[in-house]
C-alpha atoms as a PDB file:
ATOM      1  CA  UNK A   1      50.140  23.865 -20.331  1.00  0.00           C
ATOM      2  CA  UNK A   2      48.662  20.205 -19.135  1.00  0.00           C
ATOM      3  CA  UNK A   3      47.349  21.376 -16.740  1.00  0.00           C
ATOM      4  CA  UNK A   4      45.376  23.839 -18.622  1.00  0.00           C
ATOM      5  CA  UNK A   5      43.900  21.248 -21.010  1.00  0.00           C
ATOM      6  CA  UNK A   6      42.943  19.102 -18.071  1.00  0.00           C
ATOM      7  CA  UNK A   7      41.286  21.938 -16.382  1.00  0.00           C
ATOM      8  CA  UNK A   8      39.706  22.673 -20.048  1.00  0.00           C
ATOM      9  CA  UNK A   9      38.425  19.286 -20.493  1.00  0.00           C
ATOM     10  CA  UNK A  10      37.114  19.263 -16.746  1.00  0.00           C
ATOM     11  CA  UNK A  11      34.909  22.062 -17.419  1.00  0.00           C
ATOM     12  CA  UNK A  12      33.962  20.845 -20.867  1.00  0.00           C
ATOM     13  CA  UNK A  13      32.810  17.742 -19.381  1.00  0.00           C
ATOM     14  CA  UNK A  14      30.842  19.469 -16.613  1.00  0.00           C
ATOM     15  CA  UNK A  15      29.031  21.977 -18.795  1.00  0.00           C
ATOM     16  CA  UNK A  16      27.886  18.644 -21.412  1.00  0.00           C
ATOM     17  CA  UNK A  17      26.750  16.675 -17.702  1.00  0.00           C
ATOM     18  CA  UNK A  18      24.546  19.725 -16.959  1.00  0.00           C
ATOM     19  CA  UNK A  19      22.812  20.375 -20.189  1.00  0.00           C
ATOM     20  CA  UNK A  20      22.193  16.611 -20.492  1.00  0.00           C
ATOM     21  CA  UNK A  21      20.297  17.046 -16.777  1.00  0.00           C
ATOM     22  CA  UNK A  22      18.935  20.078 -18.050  1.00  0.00           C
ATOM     23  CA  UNK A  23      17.396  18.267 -21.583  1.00  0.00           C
ATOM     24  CA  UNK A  24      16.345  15.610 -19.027  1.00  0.00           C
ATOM     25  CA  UNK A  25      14.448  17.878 -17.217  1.00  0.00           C
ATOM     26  CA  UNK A  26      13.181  19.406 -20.109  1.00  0.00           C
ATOM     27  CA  UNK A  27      11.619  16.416 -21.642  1.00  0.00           C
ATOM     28  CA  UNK A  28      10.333  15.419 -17.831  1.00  0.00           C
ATOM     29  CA  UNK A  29       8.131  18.644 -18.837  1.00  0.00           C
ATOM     30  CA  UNK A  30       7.045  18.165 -21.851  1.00  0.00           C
ATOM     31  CA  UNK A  31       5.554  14.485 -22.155  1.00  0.00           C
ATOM     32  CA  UNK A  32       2.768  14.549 -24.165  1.00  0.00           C
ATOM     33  CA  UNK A  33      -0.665  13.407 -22.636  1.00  0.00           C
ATOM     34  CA  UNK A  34      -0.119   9.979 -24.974  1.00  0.00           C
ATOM     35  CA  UNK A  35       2.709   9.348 -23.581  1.00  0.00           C
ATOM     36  CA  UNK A  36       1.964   9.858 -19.795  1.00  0.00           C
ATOM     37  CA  UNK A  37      -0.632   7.494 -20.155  1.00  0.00           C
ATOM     38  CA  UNK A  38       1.745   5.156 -21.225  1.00  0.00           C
ATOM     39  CA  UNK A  39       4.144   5.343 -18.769  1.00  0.00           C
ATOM     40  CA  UNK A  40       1.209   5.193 -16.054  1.00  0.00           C
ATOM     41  CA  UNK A  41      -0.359   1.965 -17.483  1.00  0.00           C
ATOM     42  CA  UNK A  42       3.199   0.456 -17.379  1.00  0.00           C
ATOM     43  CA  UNK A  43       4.031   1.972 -13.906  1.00  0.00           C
ATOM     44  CA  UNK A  44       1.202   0.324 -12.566  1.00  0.00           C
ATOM     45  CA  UNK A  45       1.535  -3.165 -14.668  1.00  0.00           C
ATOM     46  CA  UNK A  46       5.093  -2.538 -12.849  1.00  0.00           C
ATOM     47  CA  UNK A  47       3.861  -2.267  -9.277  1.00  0.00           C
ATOM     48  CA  UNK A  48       1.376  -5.138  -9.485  1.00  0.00           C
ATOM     49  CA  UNK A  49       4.251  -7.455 -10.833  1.00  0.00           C
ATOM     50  CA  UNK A  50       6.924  -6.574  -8.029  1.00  0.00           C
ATOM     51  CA  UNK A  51       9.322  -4.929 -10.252  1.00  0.00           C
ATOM     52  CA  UNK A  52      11.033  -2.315  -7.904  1.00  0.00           C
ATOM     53  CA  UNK A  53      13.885  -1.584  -9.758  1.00  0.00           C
ATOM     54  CA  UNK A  54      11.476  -0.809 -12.866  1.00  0.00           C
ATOM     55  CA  UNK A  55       8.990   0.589 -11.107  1.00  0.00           C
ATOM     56  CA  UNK A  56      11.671   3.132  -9.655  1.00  0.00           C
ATOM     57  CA  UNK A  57      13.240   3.790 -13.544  1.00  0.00           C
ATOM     58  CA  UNK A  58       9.482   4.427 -14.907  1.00  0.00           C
ATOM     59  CA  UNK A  59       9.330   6.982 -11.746  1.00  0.00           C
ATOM     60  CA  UNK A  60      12.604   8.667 -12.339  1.00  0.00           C
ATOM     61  CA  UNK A  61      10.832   9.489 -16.699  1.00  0.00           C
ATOM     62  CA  UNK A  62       7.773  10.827 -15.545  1.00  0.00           C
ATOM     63  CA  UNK A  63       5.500   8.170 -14.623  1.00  0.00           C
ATOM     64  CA  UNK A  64       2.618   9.338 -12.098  1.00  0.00           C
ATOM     65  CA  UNK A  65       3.093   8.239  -8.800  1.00  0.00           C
ATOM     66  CA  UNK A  66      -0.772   8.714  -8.010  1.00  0.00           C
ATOM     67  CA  UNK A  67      -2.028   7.471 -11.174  1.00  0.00           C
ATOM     68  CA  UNK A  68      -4.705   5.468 -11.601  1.00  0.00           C
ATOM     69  CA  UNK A  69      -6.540   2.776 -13.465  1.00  0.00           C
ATOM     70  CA  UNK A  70     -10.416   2.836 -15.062  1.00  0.00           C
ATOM     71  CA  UNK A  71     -11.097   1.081 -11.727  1.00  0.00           C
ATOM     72  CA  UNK A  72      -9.565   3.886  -9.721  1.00  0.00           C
ATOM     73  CA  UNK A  73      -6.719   1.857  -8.451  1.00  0.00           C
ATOM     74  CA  UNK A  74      -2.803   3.422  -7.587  1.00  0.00           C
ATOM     75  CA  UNK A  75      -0.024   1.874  -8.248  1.00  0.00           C
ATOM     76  CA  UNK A  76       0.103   1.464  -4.264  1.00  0.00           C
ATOM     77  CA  UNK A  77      -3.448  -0.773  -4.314  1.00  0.00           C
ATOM     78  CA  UNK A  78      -1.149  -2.971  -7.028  1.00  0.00           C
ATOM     79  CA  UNK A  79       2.058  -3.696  -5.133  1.00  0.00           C
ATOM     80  CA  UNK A  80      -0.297  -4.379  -1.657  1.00  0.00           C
ATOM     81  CA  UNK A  81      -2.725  -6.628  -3.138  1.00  0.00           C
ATOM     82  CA  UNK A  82       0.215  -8.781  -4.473  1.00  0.00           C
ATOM     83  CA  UNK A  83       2.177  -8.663  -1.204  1.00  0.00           C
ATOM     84  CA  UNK A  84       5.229  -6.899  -3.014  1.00  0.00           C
ATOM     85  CA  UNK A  85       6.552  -5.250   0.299  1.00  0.00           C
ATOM     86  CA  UNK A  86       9.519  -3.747  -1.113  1.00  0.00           C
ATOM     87  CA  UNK A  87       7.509  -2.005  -4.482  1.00  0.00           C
ATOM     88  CA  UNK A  88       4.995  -0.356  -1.869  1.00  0.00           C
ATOM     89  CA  UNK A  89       8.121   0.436   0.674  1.00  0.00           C
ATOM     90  CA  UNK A  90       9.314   2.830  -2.924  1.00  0.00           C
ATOM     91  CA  UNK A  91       6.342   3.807  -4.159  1.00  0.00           C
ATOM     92  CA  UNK A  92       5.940   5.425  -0.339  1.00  0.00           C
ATOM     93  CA  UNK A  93       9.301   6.974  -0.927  1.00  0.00           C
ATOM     94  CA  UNK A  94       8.121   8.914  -3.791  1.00  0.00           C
ATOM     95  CA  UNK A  95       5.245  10.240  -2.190  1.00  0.00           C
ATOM     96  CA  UNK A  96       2.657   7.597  -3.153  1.00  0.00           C
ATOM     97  CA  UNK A  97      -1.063   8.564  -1.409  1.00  0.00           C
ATOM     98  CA  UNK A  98      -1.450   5.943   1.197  1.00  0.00           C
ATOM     99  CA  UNK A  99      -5.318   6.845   1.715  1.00  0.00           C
ATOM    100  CA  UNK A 100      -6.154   6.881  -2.072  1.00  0.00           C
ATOM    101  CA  UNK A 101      -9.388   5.244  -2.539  1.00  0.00           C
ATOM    102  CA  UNK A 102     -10.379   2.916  -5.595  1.00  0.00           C
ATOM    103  CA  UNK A 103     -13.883   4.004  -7.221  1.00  0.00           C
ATOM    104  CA  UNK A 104     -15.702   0.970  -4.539  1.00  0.00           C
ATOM    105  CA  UNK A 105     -13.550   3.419  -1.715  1.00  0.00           C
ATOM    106  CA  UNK A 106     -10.664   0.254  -1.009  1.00  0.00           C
ATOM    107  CA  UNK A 107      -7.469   1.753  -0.042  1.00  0.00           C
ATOM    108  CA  UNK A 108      -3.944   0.095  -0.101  1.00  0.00           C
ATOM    109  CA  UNK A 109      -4.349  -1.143   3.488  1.00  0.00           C
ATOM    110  CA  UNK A 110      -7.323  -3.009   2.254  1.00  0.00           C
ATOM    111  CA  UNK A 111      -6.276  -4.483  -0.772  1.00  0.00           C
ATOM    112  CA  UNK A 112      -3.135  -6.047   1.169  1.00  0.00           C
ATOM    113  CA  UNK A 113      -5.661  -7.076   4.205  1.00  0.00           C
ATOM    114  CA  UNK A 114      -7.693  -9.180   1.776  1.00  0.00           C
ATOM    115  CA  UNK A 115      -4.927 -10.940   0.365  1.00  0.00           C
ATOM    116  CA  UNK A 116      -3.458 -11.843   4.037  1.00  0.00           C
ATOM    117  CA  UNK A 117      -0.310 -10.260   3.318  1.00  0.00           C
ATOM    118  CA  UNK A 118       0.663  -9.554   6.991  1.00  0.00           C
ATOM    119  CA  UNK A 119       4.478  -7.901   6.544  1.00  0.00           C
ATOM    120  CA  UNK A 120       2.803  -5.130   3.475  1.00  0.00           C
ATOM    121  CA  UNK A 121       0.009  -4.295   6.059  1.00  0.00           C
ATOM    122  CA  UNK A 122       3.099  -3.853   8.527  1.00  0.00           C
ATOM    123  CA  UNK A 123       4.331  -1.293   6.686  1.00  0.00           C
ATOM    124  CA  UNK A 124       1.318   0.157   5.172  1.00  0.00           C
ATOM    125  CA  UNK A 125       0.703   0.535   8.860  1.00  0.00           C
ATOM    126  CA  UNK A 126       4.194   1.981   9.747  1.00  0.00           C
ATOM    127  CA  UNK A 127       3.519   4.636   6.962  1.00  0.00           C
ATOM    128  CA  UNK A 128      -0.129   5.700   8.645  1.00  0.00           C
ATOM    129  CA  UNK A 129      -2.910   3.844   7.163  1.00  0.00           C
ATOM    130  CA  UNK A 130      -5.836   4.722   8.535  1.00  0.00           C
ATOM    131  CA  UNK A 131      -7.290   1.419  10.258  1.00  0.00           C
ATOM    132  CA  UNK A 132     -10.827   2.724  10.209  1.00  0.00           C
ATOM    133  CA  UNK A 133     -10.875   3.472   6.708  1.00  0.00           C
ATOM    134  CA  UNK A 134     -14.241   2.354   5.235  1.00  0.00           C
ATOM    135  CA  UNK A 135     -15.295   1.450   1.623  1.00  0.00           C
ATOM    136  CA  UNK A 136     -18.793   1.865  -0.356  1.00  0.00           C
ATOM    137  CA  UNK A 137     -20.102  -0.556   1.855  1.00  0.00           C
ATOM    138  CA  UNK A 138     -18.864   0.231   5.244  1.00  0.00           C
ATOM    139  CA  UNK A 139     -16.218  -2.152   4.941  1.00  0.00           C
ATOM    140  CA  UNK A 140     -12.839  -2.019   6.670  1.00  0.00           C
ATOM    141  CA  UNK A 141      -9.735  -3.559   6.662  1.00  0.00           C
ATOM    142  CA  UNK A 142     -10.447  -5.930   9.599  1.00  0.00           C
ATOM    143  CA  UNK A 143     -13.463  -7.159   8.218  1.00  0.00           C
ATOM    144  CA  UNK A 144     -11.920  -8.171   4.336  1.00  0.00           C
ATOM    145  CA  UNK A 145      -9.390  -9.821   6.371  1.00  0.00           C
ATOM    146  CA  UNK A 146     -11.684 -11.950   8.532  1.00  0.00           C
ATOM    147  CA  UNK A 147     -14.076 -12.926   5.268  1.00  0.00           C
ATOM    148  CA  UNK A 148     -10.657 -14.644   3.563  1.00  0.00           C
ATOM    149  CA  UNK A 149      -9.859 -16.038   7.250  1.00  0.00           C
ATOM    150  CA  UNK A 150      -6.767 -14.514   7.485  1.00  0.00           C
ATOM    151  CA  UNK A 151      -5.931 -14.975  11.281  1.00  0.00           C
ATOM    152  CA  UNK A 152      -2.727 -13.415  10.895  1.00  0.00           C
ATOM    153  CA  UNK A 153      -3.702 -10.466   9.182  1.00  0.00           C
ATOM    154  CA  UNK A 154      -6.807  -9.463  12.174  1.00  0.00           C
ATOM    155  CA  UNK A 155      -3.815 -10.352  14.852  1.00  0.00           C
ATOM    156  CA  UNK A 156      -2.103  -7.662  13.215  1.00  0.00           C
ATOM    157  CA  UNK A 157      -4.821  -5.138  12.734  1.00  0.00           C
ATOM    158  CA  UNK A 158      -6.201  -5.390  16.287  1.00  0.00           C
ATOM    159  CA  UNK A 159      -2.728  -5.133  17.958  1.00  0.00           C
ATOM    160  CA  UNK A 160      -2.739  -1.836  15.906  1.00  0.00           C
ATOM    161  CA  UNK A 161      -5.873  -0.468  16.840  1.00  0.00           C
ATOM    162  CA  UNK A 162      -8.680  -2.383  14.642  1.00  0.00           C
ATOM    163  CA  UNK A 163     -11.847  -2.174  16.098  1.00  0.00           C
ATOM    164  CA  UNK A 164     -13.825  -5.650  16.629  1.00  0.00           C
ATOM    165  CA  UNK A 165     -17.242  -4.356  17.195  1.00  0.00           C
ATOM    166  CA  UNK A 166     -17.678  -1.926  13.961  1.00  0.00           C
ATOM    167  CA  UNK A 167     -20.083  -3.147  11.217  1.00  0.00           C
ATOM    168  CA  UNK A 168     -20.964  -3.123   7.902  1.00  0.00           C
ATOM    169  CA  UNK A 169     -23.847  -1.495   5.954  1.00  0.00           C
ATOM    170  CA  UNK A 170     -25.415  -5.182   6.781  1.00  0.00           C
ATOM    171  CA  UNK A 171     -24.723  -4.809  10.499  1.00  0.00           C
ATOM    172  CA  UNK A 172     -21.748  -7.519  10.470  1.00  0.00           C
ATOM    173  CA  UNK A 173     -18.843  -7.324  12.663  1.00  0.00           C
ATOM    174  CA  UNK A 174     -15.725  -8.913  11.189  1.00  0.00           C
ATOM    175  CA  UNK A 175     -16.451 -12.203  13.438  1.00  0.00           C
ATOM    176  CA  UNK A 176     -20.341 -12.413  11.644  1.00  0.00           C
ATOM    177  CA  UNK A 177     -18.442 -12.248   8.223  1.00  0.00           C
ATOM    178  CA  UNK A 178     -15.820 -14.591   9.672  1.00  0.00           C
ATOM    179  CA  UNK A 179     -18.816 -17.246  10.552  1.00  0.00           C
ATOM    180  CA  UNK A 180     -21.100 -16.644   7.690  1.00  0.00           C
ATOM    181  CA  UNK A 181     -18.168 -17.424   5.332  1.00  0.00           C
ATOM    182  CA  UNK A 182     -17.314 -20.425   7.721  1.00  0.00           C
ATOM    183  CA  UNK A 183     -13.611 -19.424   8.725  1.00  0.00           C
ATOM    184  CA  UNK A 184     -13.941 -21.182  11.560  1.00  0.00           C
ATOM    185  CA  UNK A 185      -9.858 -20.314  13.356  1.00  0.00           C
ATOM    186  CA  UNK A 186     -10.435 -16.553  12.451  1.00  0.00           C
ATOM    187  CA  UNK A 187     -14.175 -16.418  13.917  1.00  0.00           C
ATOM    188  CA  UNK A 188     -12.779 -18.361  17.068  1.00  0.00           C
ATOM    189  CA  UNK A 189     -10.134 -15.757  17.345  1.00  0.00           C
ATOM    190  CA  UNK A 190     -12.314 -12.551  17.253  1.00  0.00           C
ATOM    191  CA  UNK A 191     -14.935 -14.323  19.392  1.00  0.00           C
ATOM    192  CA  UNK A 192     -12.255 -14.564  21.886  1.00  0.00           C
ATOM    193  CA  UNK A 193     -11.229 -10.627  20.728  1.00  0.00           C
ATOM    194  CA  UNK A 194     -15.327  -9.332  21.602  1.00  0.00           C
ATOM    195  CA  UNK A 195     -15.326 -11.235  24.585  1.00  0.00           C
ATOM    196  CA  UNK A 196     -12.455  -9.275  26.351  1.00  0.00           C
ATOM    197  CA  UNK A 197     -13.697  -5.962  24.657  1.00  0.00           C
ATOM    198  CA  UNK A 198     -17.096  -6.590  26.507  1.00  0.00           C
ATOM    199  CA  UNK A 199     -15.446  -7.483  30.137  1.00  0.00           C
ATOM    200  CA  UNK A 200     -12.373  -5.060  29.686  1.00  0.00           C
ATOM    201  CA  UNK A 201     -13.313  -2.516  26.846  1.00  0.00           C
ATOM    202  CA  UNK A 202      -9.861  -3.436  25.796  1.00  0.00           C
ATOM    203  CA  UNK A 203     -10.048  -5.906  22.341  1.00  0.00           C
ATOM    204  CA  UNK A 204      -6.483  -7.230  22.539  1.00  0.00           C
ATOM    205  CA  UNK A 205      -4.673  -8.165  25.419  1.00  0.00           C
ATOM    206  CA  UNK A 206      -1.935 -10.486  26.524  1.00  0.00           C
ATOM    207  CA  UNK A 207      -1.675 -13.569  26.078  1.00  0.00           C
ATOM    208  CA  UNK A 208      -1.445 -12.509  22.502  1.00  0.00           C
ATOM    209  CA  UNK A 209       0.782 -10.360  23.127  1.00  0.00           C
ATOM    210  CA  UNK A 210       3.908 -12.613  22.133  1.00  0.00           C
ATOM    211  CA  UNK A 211       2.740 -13.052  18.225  1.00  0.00           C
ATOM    212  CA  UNK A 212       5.007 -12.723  15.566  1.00  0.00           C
ATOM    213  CA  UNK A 213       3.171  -9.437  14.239  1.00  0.00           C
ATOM    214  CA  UNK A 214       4.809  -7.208  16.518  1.00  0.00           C
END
């Protein structure tokens, strides 16, 4: 007879667990257009602060992944401009475009690049970024990196592919933004990066090999 409760109570249990999931779900599909926007804007405030374990509780209620800003930015563009490896390394998880474009055509890998956050361009990188991506103004990721002077960042980006001769709508190459913005350690690195393109059609070669950014 024991038993029979406990077997009773088992069930009981079960059936509550799944129509809980299944009023869950239910409510998942049913958020009203007020309050998706809401959980968006505070997905995205989220993201640009760092706070994963938020970021993945706004995720699991309904918040959109994709969603943007009135600037066109993703949650994505949020976490990599601020560096926060481990919020992009999530938002990647749950599907999270990683060639979204802003409404000025920045992606993810661009917003990190600018910023000089070396490891989030890692993984941004890891995840398929498209190096040659190009904004409004025929900007890439190579060339926001080199106007800050991040030295790092172009070691990085030319060890994965970057290319040191493309320009700009002005007909810059990342070391003519480099030097016009007086970064003088980033311009003497890419000078050194066109020279062996022009003798070896090859724009990153050993020594450099050893860096840190492997």
């Amino acid at each position: 007879m024991a038993q029979i409760i406990r077997n009773s109570k088992s069930e009981t249990s079960a059936k509550q667990l799944d129509l809980e999931k299944r009023k869950l779900s239910t409510e998942k599909r049913t958020i009203s257009p007020e309050k998706q926007n809401q959980l968006n804007s505070m997905l995205l405030g989220a993201a640009e602060s760092g706070k994963t374990k938020r970021v993945e509780r706004l995720l699991k209620v309904g918040a959109d992944v994709n969603s943007k800003n009135k600037f066109g930015q993703t949650p994505l563009m949020h976490a990599a401009r601020k560096g926060h490896a481990k919020t992009c390394a999530l938002l990647l998880e749950h599907n999270a475009s990683i060639e979204a474009n802003d409404d000025e055509g920045w992606t993810a890998l661009m917003h990190a690049s600018v910023k000089g956050h070396t490891e989030t361009c890692k993984l941004l990188l890891e995840h398929g970024a498209d190096l040659d991506a190009r904004t409004e103004a025929e900007m890439t990721a190579l060339m926001w990196t080199a106007w800050k002077g991040h030295t790092e960042t172009c070691v990085l980006l030319l060890k994965k592919g970057a290319s040191v001769e493309a320009k700009n709508n002005d007909g810059e190459t990342a070391l003519m933004i480099a030097k016009t913005n007086d970064k003088e350690e980033t311009a003497a690195f890419l000078r050194s990066m066109e020279w062996l393109a022009d003798i070896t059609g090859n724009a990153f070669m050993e020594p450099f090999g050893d860096c840190t950014c492997q």
